[in-house]
N, C-alpha and C. Protein backbone atom coordinates (compact mmCIF):
# COMPACT_ATOMS: atom_id res chain seq x y z
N UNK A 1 -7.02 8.21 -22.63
CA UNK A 1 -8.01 7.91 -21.60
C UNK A 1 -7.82 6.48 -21.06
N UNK A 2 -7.45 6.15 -21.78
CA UNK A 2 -6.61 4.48 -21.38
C UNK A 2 -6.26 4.41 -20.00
N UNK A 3 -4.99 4.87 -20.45
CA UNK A 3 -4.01 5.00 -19.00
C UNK A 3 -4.97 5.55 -18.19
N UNK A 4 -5.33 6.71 -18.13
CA UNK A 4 -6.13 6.82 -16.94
C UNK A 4 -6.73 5.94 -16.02
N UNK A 5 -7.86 5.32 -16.89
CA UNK A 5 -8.33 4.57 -16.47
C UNK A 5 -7.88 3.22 -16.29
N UNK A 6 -6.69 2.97 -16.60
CA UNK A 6 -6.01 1.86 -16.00
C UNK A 6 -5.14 2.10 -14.82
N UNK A 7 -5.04 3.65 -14.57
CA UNK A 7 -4.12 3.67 -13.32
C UNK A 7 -4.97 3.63 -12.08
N UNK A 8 -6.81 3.70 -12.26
CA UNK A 8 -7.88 4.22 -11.77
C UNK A 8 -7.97 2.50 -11.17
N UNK A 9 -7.72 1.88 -12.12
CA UNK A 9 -8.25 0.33 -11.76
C UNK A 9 -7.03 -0.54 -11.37
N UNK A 10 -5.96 0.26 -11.49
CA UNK A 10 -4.83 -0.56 -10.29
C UNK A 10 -5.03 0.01 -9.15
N UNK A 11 -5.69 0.91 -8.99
CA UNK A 11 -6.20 1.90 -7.38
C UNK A 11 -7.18 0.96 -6.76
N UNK A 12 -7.76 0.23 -7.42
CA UNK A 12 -9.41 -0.65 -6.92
C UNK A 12 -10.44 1.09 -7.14
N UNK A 13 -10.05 1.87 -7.76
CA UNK A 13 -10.93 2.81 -7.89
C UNK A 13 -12.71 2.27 -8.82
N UNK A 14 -13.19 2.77 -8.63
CA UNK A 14 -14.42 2.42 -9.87
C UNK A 14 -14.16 3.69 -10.49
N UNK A 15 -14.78 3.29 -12.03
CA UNK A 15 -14.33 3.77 -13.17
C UNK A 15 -15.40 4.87 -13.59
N UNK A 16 -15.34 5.85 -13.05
CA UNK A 16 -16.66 6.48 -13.73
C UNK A 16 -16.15 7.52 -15.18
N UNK A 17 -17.20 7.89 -15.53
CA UNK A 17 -17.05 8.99 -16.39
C UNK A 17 -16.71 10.45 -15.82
N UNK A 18 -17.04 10.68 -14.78
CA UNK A 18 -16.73 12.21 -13.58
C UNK A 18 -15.56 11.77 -13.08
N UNK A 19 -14.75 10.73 -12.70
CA UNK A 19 -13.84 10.67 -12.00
C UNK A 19 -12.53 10.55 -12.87
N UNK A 20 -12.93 10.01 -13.98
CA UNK A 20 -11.83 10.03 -15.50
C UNK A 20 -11.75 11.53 -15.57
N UNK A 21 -12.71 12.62 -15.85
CA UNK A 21 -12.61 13.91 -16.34
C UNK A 21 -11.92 14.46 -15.07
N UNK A 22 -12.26 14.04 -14.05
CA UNK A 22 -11.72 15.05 -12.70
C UNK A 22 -10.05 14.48 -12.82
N UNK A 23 -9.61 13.53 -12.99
CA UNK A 23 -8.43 12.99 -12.92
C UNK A 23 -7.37 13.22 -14.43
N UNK A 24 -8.53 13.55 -15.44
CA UNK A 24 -7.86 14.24 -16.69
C UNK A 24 -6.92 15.67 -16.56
N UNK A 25 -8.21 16.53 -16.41
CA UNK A 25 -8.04 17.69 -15.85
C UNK A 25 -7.14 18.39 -14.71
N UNK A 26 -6.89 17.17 -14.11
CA UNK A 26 -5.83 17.77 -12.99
C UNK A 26 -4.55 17.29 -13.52
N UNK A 27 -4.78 15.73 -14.51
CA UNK A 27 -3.41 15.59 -15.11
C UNK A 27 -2.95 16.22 -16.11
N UNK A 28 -3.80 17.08 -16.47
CA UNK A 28 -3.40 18.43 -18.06
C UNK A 28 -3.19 19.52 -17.34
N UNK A 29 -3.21 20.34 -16.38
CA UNK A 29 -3.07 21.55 -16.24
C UNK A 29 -1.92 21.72 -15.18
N UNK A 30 -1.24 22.88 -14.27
CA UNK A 30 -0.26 22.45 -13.95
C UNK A 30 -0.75 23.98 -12.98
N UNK A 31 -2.08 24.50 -13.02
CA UNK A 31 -3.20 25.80 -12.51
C UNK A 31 -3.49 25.31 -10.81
N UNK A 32 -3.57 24.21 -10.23
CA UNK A 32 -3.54 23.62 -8.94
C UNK A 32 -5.31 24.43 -8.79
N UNK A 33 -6.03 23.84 -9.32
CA UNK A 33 -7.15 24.06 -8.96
C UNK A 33 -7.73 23.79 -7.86
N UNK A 34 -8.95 24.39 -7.56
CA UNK A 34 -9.83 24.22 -5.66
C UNK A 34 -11.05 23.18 -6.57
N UNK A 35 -11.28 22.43 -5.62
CA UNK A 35 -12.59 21.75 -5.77
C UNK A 35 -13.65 22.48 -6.81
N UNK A 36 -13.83 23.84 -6.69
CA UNK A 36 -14.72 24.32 -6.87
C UNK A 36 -14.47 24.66 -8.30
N UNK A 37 -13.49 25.04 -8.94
CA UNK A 37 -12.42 25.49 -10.14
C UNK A 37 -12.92 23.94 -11.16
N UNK A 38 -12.49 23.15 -10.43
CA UNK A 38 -12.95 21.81 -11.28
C UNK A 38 -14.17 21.56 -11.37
N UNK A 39 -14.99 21.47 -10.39
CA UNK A 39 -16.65 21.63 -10.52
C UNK A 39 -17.28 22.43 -11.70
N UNK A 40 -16.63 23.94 -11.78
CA UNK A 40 -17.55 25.30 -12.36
C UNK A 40 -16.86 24.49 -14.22
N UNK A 41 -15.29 23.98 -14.37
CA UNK A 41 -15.19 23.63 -15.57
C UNK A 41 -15.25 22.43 -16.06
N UNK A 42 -15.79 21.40 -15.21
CA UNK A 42 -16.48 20.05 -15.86
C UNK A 42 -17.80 20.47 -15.70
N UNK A 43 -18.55 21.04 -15.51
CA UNK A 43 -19.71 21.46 -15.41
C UNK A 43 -20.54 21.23 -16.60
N UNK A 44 -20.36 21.50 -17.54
CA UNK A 44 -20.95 21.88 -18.96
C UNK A 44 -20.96 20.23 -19.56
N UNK A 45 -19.96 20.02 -19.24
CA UNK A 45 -19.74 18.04 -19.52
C UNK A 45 -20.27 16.87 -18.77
N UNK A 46 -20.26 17.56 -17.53
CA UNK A 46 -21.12 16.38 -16.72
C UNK A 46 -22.45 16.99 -15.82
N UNK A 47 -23.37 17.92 -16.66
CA UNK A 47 -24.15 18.55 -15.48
C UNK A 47 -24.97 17.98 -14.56
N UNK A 48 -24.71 16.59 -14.41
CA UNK A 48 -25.36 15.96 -13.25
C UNK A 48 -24.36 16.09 -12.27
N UNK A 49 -23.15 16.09 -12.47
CA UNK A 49 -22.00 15.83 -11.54
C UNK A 49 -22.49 17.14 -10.22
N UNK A 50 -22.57 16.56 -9.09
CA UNK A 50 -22.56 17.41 -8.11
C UNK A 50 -21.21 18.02 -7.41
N UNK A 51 -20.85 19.40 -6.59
CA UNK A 51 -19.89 19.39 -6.12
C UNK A 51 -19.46 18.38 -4.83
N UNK A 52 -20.37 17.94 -4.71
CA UNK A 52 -20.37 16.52 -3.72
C UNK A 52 -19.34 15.58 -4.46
N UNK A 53 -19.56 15.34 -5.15
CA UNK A 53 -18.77 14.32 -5.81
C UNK A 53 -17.51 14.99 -6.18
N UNK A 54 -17.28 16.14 -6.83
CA UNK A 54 -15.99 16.80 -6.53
C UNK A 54 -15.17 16.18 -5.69
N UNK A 55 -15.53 16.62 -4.19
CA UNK A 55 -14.97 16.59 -3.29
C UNK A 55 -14.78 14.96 -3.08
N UNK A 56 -15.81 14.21 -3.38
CA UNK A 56 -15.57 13.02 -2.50
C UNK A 56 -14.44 11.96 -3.47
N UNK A 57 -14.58 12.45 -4.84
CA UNK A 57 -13.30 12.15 -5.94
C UNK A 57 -12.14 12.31 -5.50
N UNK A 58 -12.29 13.81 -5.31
CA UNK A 58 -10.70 13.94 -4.78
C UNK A 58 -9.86 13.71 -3.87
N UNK A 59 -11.03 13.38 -2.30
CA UNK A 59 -10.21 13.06 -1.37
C UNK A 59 -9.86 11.34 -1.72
N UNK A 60 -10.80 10.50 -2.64
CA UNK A 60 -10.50 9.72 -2.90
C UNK A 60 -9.03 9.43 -3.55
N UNK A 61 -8.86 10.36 -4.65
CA UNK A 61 -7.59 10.25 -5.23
C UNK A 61 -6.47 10.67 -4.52
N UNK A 62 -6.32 11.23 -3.56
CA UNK A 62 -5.90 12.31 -2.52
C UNK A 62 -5.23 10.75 -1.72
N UNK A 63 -6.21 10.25 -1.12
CA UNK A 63 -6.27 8.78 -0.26
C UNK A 63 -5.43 7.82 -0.90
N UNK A 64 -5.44 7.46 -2.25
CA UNK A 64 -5.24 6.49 -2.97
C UNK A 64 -3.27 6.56 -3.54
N UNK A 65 -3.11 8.43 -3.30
CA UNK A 65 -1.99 9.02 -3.71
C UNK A 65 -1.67 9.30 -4.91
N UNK A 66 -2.79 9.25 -5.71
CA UNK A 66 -3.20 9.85 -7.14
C UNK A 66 -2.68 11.30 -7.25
N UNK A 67 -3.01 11.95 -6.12
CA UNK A 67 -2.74 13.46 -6.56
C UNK A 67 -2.42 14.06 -5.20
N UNK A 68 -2.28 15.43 -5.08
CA UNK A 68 -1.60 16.07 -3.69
C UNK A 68 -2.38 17.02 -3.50
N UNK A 69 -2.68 17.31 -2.05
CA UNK A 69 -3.90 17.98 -1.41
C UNK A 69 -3.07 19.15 -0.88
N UNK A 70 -3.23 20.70 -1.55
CA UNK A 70 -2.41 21.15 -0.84
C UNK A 70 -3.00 22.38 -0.31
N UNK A 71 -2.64 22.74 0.96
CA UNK A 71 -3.25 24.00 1.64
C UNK A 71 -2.78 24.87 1.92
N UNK A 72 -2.83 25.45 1.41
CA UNK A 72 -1.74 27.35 0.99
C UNK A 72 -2.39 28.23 2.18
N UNK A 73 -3.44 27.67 3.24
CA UNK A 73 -3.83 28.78 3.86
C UNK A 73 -4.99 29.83 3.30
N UNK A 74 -5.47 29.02 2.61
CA UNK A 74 -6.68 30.45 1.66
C UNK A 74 -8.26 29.60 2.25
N UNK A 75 -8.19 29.00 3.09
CA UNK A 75 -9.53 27.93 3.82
C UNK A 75 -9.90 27.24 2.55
N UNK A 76 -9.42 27.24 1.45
CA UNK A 76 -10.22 26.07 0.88
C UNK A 76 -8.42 25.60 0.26
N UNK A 77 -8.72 23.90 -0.37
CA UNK A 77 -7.53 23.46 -0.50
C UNK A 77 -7.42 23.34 -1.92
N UNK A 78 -6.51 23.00 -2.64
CA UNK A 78 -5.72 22.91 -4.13
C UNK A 78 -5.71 21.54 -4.50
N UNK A 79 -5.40 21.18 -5.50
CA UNK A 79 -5.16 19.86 -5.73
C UNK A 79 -3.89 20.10 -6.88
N UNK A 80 -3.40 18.76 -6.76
CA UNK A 80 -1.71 18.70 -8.13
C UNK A 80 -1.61 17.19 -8.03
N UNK A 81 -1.60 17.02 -9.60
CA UNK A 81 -1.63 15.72 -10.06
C UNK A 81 -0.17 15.31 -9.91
N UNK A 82 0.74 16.24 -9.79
CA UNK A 82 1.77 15.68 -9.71
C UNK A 82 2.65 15.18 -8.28
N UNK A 83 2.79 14.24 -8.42
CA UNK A 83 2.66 13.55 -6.91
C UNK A 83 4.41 13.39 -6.84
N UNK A 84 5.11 14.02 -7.58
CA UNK A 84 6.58 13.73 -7.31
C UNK A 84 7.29 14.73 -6.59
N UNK A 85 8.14 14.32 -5.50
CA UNK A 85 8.20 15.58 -4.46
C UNK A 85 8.86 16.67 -5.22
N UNK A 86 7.93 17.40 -4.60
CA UNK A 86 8.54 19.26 -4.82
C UNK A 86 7.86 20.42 -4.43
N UNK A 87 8.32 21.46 -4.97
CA UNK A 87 8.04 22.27 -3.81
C UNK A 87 7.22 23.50 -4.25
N UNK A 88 6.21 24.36 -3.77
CA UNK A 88 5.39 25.49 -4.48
C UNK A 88 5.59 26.38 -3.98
N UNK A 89 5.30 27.55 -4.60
CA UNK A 89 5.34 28.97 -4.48
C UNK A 89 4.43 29.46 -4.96
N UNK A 90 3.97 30.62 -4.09
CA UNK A 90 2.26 31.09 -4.17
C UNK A 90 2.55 32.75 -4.55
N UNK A 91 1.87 33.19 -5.15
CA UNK A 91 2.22 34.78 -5.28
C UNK A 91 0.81 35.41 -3.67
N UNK A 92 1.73 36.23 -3.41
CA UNK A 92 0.79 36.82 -2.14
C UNK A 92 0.00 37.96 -2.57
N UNK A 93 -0.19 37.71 -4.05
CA UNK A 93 -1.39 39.25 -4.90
C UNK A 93 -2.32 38.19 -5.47
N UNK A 94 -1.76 37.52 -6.36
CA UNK A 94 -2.78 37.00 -7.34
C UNK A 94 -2.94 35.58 -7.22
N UNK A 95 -2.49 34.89 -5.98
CA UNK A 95 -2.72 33.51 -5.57
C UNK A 95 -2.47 32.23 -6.67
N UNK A 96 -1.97 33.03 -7.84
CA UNK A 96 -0.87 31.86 -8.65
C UNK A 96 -0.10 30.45 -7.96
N UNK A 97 -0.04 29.64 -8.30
CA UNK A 97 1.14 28.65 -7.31
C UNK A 97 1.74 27.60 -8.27
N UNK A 98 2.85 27.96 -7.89
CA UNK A 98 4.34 27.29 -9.42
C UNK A 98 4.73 26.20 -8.77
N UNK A 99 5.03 25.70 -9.35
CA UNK A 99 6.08 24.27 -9.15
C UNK A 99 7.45 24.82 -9.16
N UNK A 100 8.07 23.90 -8.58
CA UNK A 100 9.07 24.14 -8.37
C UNK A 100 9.70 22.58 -8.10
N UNK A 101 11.14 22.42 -8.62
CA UNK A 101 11.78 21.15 -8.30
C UNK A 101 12.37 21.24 -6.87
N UNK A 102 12.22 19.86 -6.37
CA UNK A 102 13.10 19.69 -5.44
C UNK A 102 14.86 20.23 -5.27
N UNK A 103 15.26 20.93 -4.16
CA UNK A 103 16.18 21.62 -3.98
C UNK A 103 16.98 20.43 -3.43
N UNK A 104 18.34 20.53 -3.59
CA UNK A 104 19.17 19.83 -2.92
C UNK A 104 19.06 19.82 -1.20
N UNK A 105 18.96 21.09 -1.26
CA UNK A 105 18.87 21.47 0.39
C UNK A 105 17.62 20.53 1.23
N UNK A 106 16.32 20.44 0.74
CA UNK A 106 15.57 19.95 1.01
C UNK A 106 15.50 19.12 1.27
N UNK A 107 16.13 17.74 0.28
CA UNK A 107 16.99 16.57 0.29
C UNK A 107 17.36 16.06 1.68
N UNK A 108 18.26 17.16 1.99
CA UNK A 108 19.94 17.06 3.30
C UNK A 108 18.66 17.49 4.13
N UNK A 109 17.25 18.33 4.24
CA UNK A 109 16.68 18.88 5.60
C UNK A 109 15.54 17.55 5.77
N UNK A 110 15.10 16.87 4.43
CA UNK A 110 14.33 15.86 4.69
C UNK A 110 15.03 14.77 5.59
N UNK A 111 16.50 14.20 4.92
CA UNK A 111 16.98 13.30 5.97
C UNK A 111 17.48 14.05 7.75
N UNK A 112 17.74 14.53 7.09
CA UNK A 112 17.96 15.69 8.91
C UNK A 112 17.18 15.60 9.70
N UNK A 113 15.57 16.17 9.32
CA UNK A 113 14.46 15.63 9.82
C UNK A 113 14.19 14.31 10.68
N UNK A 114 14.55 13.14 9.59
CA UNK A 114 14.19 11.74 10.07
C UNK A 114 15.21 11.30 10.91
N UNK A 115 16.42 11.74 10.69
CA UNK A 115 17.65 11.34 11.69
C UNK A 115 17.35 11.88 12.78
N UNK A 116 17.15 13.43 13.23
CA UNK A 116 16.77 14.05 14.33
C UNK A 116 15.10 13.19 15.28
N UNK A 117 14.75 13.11 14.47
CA UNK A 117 13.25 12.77 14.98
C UNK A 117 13.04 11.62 14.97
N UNK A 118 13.69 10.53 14.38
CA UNK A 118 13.18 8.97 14.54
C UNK A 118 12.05 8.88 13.79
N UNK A 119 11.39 9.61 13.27
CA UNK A 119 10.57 8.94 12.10
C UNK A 119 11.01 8.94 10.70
N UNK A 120 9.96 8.08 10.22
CA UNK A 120 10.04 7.53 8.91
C UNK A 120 9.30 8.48 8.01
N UNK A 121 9.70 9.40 7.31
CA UNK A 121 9.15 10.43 6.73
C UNK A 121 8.34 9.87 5.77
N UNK A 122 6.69 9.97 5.19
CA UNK A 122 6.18 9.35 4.31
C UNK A 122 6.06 10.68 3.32
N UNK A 123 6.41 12.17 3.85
CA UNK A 123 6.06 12.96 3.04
C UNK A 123 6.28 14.54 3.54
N UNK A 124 6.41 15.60 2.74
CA UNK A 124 6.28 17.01 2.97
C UNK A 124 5.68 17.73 1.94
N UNK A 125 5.56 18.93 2.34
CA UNK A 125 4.77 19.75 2.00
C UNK A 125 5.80 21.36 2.13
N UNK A 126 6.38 21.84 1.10
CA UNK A 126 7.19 23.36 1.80
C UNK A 126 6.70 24.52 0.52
N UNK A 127 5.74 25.12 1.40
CA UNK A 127 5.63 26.56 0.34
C UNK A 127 6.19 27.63 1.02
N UNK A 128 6.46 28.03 -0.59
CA UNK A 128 7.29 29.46 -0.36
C UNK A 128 6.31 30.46 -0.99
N UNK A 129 6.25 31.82 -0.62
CA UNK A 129 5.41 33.00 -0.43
C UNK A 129 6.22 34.00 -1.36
N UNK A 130 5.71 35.12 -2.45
CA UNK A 130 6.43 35.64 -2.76
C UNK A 130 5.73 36.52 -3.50
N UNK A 131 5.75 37.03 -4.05
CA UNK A 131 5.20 38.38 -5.80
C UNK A 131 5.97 37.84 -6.90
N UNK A 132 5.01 37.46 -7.45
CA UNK A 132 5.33 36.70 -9.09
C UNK A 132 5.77 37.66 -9.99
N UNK A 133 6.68 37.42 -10.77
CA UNK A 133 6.81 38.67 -11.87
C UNK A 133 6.18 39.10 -12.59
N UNK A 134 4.54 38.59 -12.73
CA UNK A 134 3.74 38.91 -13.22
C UNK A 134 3.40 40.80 -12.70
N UNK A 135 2.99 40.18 -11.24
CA UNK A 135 2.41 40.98 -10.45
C UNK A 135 3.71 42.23 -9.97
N UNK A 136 5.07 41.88 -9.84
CA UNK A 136 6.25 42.48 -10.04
C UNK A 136 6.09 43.76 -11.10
N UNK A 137 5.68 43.45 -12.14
CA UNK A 137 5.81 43.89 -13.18
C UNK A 137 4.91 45.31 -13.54
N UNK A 138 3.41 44.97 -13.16
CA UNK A 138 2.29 45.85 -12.45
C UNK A 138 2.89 46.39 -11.20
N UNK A 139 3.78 46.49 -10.76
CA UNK A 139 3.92 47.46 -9.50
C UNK A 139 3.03 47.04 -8.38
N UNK A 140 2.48 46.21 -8.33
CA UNK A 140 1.52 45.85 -7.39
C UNK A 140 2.13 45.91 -5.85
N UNK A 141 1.70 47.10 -5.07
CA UNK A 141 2.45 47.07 -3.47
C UNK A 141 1.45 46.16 -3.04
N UNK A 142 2.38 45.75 -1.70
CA UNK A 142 1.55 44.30 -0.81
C UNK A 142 1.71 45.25 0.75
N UNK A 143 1.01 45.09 1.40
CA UNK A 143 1.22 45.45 3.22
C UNK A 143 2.07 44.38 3.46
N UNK A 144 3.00 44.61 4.06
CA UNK A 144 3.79 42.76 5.14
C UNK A 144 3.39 43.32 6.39
């Protein structure tokens, strides 16, 4: 809890007890939880904590570059503590979403990008769509 809260206070963050657990929790699991996912399971630990504060934590940490805001398209957004580039994959049954390392290719299309376009890339975002072998496995048909 240390570190945490020492990476919280090289941010100029203030130190709370809800914002340590919200910043725990996203740094233990690897599940890319919604606002709401973290709310319903710090709940029991902080029942004053409002989903107000959820939200206003995370865009904080979000802001600060603590963690990655990501939007798969489902109207509400994800969060991932892991802020080192790479890349996700979502199952299109059971809304799972994996990590995945950076591809070489990505690499050669990130600088491609900035050479073509004249900007200074601060960042991307590339999901890939697919049926997990979970859901593979169940036979699960999808409509395309």
């Amino acid at each position: 809890m240390l570190e945490l809260t020492a990476i919280l206070k090289e941010h100029q963050l203030k130190v709370t007890p809800q914002r340590l657990s919200i910043f725990k929790m996203l740094r233990n699991t690897k599940v890319h939880p919604s606002a709401e996912t973290i709310y319903n399971s710090l709940r029991e630990e902080h029942p004053t904590m409002s989903l107000a504060t959820v939200y206003k934590t995370l865009d904080s940490f979000v802001q600060h570059r603590l963690i990655q805001q990501l939007n798969l398209g489902e109207d509400s957004y994800r969060y991932d503590a892991n802020i080192t580039p790479h890349l996700h994959i979502q199952c299109v049954n059971c809304k799972e979403v994996v990590d995945m390392p950076l591809l070489t290719q990505v690499i050669s299309l990130r600088e491609e990008v900035e050479n073509t376009s004249g900007f200074k890339l601060t960042g991307e975002q590339i999901y890939f769509y697919g049926l997990c072998p979970t859901c593979q496995k169940k036979r699960i048909l999808i409509k395309c």
